[in-house]
PDB file of N, CA and C in Angstrom:
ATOM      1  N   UNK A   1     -16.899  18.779   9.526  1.00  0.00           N
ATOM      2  CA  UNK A   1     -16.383  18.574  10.867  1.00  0.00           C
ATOM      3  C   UNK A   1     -15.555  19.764  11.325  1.00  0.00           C
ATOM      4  N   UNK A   2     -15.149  20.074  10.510  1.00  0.00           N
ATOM      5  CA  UNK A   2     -14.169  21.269  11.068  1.00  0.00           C
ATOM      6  C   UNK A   2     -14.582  22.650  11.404  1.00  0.00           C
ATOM      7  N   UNK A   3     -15.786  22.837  10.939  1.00  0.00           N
ATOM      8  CA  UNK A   3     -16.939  24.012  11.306  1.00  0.00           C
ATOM      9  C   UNK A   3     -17.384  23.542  12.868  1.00  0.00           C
ATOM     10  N   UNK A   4     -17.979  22.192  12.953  1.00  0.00           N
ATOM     11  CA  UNK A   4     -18.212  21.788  14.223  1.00  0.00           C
ATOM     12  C   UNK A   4     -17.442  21.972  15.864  1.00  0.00           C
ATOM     13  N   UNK A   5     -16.004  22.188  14.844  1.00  0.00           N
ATOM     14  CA  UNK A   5     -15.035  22.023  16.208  1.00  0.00           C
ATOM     15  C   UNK A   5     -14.277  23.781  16.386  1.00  0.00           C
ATOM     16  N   UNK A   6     -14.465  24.375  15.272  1.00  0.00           N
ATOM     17  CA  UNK A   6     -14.099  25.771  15.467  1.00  0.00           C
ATOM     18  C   UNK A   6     -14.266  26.464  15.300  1.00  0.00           C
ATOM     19  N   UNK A   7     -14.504  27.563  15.976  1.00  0.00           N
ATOM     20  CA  UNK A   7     -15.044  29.229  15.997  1.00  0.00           C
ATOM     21  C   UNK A   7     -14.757  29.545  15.076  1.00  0.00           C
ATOM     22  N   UNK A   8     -15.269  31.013  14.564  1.00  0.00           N
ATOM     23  CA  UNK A   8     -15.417  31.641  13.860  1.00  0.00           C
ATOM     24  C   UNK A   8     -14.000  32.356  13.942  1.00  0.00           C
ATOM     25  N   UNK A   9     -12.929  32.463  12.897  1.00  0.00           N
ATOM     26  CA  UNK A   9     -11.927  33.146  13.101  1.00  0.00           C
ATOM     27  C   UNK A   9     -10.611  32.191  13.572  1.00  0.00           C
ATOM     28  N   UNK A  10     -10.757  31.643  14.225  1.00  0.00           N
ATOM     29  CA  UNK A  10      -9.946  30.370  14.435  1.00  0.00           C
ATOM     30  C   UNK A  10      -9.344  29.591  13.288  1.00  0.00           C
ATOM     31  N   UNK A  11      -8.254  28.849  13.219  1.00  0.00           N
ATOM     32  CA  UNK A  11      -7.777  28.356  11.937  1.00  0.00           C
ATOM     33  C   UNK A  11      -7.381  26.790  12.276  1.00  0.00           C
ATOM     34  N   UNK A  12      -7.069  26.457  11.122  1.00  0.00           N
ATOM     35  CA  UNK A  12      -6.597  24.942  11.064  1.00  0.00           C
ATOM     36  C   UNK A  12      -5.484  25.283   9.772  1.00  0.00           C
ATOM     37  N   UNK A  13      -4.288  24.197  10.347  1.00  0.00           N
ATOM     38  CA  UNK A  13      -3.514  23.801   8.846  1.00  0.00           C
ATOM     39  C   UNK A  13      -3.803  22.340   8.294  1.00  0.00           C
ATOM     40  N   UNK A  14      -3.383  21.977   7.031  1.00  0.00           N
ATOM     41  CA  UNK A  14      -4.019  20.452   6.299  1.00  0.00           C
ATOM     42  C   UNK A  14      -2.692  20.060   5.896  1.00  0.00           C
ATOM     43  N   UNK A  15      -1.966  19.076   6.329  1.00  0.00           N
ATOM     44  CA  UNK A  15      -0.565  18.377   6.123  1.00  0.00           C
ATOM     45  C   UNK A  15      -0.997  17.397   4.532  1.00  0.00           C
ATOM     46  N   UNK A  16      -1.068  18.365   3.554  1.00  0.00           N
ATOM     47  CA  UNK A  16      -1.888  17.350   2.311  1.00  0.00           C
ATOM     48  C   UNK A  16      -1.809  18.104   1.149  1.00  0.00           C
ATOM     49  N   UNK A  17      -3.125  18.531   0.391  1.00  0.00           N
ATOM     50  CA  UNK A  17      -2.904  19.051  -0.383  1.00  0.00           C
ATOM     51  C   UNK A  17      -4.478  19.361  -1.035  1.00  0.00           C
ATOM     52  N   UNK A  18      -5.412  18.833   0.056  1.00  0.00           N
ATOM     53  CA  UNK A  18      -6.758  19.219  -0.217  1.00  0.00           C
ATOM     54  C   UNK A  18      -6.766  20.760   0.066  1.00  0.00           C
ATOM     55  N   UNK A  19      -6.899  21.308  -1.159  1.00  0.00           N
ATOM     56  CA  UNK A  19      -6.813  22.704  -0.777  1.00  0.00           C
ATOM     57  C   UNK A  19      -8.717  23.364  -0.916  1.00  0.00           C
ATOM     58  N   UNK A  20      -9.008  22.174  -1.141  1.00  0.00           N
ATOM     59  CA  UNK A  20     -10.584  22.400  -1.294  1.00  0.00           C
ATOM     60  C   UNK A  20     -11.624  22.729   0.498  1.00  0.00           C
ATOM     61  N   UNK A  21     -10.802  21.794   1.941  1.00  0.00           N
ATOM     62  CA  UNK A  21     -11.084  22.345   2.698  1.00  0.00           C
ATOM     63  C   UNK A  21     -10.885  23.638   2.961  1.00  0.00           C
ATOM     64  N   UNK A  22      -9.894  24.479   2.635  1.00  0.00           N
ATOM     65  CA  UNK A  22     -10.185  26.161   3.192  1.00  0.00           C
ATOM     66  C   UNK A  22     -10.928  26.829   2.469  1.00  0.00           C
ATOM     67  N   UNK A  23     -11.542  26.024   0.698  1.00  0.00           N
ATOM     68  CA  UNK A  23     -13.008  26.974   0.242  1.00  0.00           C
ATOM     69  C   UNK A  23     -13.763  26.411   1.294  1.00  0.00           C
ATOM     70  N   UNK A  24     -14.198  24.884   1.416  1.00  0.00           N
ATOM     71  CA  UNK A  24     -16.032  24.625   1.754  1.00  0.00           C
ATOM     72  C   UNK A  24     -15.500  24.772   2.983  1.00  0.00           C
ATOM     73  N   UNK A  25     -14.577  25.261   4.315  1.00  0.00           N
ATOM     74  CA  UNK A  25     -15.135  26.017   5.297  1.00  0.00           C
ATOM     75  C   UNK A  25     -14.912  27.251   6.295  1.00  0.00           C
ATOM     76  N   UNK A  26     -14.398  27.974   3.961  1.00  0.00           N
ATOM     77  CA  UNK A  26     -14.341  29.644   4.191  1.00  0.00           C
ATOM     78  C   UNK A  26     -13.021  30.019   5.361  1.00  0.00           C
ATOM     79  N   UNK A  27     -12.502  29.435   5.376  1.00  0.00           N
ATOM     80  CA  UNK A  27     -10.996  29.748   6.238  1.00  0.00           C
ATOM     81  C   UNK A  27      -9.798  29.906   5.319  1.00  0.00           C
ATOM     82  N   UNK A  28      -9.488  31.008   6.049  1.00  0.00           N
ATOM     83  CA  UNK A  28      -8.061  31.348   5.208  1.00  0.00           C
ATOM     84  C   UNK A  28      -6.906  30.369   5.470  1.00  0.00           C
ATOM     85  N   UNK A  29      -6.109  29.736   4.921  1.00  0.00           N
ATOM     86  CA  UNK A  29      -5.043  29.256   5.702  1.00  0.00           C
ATOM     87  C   UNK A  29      -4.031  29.918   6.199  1.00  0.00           C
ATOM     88  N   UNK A  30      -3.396  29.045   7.333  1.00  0.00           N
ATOM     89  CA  UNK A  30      -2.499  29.879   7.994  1.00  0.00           C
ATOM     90  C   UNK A  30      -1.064  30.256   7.496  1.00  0.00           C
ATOM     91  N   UNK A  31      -0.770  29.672   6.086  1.00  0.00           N
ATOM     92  CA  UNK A  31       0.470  29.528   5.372  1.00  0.00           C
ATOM     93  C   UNK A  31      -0.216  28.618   4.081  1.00  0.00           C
ATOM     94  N   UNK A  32       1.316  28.461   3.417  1.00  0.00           N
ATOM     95  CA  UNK A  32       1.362  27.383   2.597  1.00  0.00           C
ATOM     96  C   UNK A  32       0.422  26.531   2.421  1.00  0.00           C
ATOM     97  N   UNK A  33      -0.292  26.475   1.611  1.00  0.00           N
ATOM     98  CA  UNK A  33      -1.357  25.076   1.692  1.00  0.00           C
ATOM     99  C   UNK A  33      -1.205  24.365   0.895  1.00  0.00           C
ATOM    100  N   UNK A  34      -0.366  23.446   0.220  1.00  0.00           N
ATOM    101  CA  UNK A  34       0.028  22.444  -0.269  1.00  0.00           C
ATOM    102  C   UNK A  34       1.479  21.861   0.567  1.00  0.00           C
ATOM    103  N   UNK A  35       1.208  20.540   0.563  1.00  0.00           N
ATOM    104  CA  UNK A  35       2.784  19.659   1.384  1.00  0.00           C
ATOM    105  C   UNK A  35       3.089  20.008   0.181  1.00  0.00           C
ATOM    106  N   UNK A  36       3.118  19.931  -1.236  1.00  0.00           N
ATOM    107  CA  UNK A  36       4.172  18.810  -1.845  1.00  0.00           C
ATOM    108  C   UNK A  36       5.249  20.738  -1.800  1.00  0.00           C
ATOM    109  N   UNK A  37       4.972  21.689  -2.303  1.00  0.00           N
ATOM    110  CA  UNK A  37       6.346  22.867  -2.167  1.00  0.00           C
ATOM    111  C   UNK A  37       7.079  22.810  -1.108  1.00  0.00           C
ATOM    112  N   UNK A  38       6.594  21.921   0.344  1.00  0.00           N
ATOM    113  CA  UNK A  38       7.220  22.087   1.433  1.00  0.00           C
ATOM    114  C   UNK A  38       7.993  20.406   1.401  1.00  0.00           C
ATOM    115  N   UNK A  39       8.306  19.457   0.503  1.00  0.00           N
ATOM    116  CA  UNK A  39       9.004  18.357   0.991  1.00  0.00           C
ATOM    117  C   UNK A  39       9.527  18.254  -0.621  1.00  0.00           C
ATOM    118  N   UNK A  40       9.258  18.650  -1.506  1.00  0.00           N
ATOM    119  CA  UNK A  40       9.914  18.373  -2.910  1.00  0.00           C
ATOM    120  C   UNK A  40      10.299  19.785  -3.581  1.00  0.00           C
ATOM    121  N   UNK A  41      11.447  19.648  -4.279  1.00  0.00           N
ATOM    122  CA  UNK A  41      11.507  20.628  -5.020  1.00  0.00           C
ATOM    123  C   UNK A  41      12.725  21.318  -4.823  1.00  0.00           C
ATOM    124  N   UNK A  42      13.536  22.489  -5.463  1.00  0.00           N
ATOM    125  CA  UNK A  42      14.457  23.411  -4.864  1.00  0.00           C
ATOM    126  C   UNK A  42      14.122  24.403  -4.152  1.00  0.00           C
ATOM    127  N   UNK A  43      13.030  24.555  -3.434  1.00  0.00           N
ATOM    128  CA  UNK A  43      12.557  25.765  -2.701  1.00  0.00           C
ATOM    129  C   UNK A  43      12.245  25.018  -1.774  1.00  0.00           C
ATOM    130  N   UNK A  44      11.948  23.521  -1.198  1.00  0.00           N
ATOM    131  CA  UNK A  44      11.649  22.602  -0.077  1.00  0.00           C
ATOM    132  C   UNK A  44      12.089  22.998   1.327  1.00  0.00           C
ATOM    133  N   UNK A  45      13.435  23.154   1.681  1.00  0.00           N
ATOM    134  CA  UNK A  45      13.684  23.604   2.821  1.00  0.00           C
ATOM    135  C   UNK A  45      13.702  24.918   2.908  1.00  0.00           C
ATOM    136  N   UNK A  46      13.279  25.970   1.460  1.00  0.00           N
ATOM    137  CA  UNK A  46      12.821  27.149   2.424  1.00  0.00           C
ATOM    138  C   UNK A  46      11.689  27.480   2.839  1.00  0.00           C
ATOM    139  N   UNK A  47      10.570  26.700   2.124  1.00  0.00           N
ATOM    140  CA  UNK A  47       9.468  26.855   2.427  1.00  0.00           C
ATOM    141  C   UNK A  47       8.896  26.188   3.259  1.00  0.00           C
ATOM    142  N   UNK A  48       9.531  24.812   3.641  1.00  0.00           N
ATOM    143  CA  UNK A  48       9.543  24.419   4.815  1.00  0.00           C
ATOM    144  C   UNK A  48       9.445  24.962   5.893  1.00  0.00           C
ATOM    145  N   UNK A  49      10.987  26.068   6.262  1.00  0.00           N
ATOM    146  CA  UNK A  49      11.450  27.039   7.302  1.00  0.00           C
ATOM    147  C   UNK A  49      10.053  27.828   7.366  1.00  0.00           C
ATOM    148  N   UNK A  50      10.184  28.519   6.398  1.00  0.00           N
ATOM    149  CA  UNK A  50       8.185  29.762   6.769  1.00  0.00           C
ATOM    150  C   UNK A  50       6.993  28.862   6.794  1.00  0.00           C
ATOM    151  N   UNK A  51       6.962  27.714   6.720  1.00  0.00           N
ATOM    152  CA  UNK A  51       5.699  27.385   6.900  1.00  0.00           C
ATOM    153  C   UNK A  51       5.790  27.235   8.413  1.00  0.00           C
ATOM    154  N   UNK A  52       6.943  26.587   8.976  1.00  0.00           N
ATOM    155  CA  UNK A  52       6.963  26.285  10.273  1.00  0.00           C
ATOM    156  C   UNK A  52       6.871  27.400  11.147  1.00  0.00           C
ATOM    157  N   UNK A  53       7.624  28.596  10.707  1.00  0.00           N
ATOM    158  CA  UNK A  53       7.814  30.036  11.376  1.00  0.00           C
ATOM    159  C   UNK A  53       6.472  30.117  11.049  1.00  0.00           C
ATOM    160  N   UNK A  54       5.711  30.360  10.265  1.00  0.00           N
ATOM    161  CA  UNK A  54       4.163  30.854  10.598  1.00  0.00           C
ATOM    162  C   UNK A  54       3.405  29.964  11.221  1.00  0.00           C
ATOM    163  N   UNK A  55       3.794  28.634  11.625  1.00  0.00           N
ATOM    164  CA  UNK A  55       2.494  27.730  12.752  1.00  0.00           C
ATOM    165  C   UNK A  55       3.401  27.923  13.711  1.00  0.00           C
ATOM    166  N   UNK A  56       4.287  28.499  13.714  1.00  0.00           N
ATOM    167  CA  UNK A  56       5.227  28.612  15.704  1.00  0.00           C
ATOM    168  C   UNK A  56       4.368  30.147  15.805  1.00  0.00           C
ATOM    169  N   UNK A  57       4.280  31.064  14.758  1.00  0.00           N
ATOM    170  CA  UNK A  57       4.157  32.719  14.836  1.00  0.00           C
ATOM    171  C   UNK A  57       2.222  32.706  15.889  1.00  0.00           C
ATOM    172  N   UNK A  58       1.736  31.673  14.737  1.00  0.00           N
ATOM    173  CA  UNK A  58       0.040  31.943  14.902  1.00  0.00           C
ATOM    174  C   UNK A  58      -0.012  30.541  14.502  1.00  0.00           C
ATOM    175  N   UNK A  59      -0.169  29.620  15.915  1.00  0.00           N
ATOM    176  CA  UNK A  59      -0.184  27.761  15.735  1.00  0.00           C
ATOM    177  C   UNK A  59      -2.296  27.987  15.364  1.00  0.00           C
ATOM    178  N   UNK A  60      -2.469  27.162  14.527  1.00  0.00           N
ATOM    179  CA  UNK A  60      -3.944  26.598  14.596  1.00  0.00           C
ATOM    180  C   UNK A  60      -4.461  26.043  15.331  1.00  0.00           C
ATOM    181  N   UNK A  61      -5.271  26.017  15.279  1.00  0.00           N
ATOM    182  CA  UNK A  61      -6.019  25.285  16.946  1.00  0.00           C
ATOM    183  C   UNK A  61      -6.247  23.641  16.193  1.00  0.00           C
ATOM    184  N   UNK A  62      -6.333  23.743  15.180  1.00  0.00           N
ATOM    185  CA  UNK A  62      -6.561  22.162  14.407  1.00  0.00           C
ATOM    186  C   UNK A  62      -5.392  22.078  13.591  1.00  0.00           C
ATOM    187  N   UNK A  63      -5.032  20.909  13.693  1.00  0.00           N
ATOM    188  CA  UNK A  63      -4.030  20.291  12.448  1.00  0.00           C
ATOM    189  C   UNK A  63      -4.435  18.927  11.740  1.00  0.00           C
ATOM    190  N   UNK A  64      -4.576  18.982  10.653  1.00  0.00           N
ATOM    191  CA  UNK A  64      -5.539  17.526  10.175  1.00  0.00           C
ATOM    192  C   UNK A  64      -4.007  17.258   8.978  1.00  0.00           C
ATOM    193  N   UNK A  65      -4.166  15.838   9.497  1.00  0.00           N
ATOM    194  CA  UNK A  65      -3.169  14.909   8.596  1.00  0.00           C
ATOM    195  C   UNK A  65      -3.813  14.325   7.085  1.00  0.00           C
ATOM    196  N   UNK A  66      -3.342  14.383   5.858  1.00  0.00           N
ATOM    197  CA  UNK A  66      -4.179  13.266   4.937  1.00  0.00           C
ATOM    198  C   UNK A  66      -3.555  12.336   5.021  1.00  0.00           C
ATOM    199  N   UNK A  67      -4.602  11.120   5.377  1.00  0.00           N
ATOM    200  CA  UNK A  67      -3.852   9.753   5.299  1.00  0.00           C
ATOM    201  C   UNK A  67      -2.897   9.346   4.104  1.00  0.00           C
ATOM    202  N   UNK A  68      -3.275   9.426   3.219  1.00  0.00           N
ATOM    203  CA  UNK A  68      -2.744   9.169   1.863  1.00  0.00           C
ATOM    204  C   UNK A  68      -1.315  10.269   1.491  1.00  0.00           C
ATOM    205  N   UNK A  69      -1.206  11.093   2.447  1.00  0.00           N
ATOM    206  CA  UNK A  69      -0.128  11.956   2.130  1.00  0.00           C
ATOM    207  C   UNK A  69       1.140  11.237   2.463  1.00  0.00           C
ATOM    208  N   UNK A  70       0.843  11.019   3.674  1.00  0.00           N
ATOM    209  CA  UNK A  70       1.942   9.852   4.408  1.00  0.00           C
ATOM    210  C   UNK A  70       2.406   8.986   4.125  1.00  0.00           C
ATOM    211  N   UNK A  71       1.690   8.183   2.591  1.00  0.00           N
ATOM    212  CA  UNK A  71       2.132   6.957   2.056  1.00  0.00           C
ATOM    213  C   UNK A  71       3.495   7.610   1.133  1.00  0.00           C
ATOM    214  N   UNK A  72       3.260   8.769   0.194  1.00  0.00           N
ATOM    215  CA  UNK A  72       4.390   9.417  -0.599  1.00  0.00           C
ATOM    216  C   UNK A  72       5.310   9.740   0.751  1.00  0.00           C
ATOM    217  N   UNK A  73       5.268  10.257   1.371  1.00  0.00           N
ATOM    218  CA  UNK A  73       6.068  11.164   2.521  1.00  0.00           C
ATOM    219  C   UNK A  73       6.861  10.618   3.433  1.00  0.00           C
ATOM    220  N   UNK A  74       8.229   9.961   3.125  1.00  0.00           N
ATOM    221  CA  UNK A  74       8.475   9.151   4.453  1.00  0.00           C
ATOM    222  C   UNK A  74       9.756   9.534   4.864  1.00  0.00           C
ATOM    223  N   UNK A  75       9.560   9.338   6.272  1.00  0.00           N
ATOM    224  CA  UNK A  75      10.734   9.800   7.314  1.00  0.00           C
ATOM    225  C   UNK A  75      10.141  11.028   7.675  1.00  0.00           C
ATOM    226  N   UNK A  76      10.839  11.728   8.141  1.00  0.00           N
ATOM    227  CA  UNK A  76      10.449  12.923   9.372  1.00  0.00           C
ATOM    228  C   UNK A  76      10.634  14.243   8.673  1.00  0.00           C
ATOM    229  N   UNK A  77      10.148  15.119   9.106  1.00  0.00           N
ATOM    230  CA  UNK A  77       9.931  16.605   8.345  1.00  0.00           C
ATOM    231  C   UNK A  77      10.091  17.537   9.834  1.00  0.00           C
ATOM    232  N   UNK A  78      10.520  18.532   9.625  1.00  0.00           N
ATOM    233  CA  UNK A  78      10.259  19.794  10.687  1.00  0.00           C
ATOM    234  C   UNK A  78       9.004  20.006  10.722  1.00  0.00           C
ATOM    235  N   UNK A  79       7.910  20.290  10.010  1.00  0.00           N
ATOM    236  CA  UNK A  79       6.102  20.518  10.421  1.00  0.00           C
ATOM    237  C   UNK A  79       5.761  19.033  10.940  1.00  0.00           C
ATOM    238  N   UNK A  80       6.402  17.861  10.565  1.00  0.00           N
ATOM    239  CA  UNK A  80       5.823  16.882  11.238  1.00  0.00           C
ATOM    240  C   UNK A  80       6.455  16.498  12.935  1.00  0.00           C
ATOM    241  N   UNK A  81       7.299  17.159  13.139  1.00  0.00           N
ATOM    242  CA  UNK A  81       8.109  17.769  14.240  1.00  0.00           C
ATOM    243  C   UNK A  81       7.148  18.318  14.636  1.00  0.00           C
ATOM    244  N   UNK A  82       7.067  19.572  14.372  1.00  0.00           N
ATOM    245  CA  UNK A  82       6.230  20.874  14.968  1.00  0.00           C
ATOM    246  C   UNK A  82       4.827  19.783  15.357  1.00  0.00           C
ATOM    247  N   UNK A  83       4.418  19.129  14.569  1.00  0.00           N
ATOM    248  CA  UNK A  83       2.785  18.505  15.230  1.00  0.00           C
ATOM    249  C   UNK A  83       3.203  18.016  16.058  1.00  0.00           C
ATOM    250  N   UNK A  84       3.996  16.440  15.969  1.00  0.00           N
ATOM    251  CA  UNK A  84       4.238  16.252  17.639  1.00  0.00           C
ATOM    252  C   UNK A  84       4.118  17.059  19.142  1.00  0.00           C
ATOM    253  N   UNK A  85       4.947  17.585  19.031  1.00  0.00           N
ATOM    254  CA  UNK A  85       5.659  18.759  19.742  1.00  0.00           C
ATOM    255  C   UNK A  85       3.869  19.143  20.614  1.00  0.00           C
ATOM    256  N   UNK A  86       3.467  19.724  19.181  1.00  0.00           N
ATOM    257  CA  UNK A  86       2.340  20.767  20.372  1.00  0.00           C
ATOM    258  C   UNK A  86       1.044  20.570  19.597  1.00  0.00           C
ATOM    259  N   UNK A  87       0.619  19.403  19.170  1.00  0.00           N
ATOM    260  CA  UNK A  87      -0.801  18.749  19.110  1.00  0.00           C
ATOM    261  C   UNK A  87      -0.767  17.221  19.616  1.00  0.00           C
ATOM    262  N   UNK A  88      -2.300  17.193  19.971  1.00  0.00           N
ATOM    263  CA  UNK A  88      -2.308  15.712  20.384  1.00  0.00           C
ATOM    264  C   UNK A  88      -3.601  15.326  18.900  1.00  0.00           C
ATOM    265  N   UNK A  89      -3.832  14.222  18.999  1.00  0.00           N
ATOM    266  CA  UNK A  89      -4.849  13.620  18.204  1.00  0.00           C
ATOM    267  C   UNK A  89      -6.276  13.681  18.884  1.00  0.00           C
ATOM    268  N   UNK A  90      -7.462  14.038  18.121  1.00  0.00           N
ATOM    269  CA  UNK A  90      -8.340  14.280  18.583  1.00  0.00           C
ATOM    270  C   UNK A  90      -9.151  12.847  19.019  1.00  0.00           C
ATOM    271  N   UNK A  91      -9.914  12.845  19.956  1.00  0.00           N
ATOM    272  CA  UNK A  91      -9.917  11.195  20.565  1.00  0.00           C
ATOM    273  C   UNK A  91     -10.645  10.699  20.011  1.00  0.00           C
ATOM    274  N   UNK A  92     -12.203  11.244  19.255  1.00  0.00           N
ATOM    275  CA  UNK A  92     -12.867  10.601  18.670  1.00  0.00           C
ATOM    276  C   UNK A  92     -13.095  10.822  17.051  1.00  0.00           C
ATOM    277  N   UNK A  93     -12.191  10.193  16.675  1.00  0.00           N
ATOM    278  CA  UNK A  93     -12.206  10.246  14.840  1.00  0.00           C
ATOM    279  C   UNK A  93     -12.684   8.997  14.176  1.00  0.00           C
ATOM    280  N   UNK A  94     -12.950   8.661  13.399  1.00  0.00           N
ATOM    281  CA  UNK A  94     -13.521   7.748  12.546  1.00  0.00           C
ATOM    282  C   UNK A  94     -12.608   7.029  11.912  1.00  0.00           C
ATOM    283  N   UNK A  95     -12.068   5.961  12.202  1.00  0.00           N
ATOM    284  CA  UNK A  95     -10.964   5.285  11.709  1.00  0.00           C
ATOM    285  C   UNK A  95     -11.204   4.516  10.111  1.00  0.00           C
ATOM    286  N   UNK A  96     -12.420   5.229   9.500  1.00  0.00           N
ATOM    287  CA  UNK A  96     -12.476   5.406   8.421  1.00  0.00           C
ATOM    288  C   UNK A  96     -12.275   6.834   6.967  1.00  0.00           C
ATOM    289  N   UNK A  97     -11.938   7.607   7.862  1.00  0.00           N
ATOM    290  CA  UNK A  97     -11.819   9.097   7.507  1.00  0.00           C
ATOM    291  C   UNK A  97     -10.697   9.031   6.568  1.00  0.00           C
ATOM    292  N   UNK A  98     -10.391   9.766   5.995  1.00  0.00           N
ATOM    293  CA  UNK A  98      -9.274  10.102   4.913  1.00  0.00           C
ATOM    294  C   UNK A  98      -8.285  10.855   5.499  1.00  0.00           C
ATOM    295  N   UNK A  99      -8.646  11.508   7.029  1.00  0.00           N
ATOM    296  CA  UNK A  99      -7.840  12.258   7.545  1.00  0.00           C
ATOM    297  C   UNK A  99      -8.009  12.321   8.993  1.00  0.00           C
ATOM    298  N   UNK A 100      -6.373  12.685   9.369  1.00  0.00           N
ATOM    299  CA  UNK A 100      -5.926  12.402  11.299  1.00  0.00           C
ATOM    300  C   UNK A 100      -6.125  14.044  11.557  1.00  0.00           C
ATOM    301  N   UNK A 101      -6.883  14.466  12.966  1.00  0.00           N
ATOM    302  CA  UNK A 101      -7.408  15.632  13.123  1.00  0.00           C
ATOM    303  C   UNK A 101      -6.401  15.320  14.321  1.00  0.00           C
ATOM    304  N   UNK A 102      -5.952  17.083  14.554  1.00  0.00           N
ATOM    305  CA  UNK A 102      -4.526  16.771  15.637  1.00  0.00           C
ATOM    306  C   UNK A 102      -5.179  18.509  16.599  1.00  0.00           C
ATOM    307  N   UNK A 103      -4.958  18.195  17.692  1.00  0.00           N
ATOM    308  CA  UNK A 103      -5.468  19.418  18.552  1.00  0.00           C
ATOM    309  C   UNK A 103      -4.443  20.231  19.169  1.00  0.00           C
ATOM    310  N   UNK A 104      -4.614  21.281  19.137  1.00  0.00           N
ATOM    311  CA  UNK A 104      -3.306  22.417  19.952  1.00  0.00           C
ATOM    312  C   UNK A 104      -3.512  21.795  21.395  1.00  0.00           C
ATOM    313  N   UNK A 105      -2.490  21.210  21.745  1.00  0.00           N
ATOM    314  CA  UNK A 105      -2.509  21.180  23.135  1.00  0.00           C
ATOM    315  C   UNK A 105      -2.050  22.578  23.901  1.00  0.00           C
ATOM    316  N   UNK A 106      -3.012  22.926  24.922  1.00  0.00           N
ATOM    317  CA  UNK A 106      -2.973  24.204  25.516  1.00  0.00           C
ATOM    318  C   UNK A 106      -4.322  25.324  24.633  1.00  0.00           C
ATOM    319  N   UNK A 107      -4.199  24.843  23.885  1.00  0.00           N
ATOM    320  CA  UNK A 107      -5.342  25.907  22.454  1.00  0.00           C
ATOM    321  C   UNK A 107      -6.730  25.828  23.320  1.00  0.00           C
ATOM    322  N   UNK A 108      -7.579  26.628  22.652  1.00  0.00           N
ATOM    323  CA  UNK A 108      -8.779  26.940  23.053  1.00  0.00           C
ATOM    324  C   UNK A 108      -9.852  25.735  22.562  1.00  0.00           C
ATOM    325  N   UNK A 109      -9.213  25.085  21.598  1.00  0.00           N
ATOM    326  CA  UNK A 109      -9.973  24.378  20.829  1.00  0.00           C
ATOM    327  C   UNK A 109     -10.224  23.022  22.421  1.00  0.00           C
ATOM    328  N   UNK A 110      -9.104  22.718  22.476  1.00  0.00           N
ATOM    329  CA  UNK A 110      -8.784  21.581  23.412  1.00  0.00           C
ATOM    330  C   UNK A 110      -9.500  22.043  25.065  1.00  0.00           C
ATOM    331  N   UNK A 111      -9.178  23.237  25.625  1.00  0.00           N
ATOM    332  CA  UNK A 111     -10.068  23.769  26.392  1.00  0.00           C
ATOM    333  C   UNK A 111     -11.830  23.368  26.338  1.00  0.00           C
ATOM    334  N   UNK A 112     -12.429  23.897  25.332  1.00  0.00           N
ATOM    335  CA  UNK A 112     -13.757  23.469  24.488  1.00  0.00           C
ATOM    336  C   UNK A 112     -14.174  21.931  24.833  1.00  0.00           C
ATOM    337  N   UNK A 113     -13.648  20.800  24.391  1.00  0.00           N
ATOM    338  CA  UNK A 113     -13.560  19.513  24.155  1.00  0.00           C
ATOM    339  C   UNK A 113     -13.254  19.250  25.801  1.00  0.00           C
ATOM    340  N   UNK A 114     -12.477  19.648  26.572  1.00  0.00           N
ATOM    341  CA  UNK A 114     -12.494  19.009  28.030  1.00  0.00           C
ATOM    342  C   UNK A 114     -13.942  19.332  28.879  1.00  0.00           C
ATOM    343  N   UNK A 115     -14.095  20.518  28.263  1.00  0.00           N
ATOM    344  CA  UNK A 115     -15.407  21.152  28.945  1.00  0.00           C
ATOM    345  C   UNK A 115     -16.920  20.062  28.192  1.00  0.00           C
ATOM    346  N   UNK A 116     -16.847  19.440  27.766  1.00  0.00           N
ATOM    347  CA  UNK A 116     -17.835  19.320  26.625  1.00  0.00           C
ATOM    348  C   UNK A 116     -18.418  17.950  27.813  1.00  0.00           C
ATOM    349  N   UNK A 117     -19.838  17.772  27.276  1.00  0.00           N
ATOM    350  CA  UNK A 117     -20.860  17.166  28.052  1.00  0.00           C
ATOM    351  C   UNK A 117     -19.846  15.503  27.810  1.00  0.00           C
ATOM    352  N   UNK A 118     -19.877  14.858  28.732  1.00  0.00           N
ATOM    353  CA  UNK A 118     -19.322  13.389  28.014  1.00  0.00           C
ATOM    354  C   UNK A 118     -17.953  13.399  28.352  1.00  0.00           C
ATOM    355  N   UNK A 119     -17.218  14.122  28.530  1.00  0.00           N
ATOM    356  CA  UNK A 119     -15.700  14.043  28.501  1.00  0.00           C
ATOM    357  C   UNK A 119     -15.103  13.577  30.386  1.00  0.00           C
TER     358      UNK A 119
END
């Protein structure tokens, strides 16, 4: 799905720890790609701080939630801040999926999707 929805060069971050989406679809990530260094640990709130400074620096056009991350993870975070803030949820997801796909509001991605046959 995530090939489907974005260009070539374009990025997404994964609020999780599947670090297996940026092999199968060849995208670099935009930071940090594991939650757990950014909410546990003695390095938590600094790596917190740069993960957030690099999605404010160069935001992704996708942000995908793992459902199952959220069950360990509770109460509020600054990146879960930052999604609010400036993604919306993508409208048609599969409420069977393992994961919440979140869109740059203003992004090119979201541009794309208003334009799209059906919308």
């Amino acid at each position: 799905r995530i090939d489907t929805l974005l260009l070539p060069g374009e990025t997404f971050y994964e609020w999780g720890s599947e670090v297996g989406l940026f092999f199968a679809s060849r995208r670099r990530p935009p930071t940090v790609f594991s939650v757990w260094p950014v909410v546990d640990g003695p390095a938590a709130r600094r790596q917190g701080a740069r993960v957030r400074a690099d999605l404010e620096r160069q935001p992704p056009e996708l942000f995908i939630v793992a459902k199952w991350t959220q069950v360990y993870i509770r109460g509020r975070h600054p990146i879960l801040d930052f999604l609010s803030a400036h993604y919306r949820p993508l409208a048609d997801q599969d409420p069977q999926s393992l994961f919440l796909l979140f869109v740059r509001r203003g992004g090119a991605l979201e541009r794309r999707l208003a334009l799209a046959p059906g919308r």
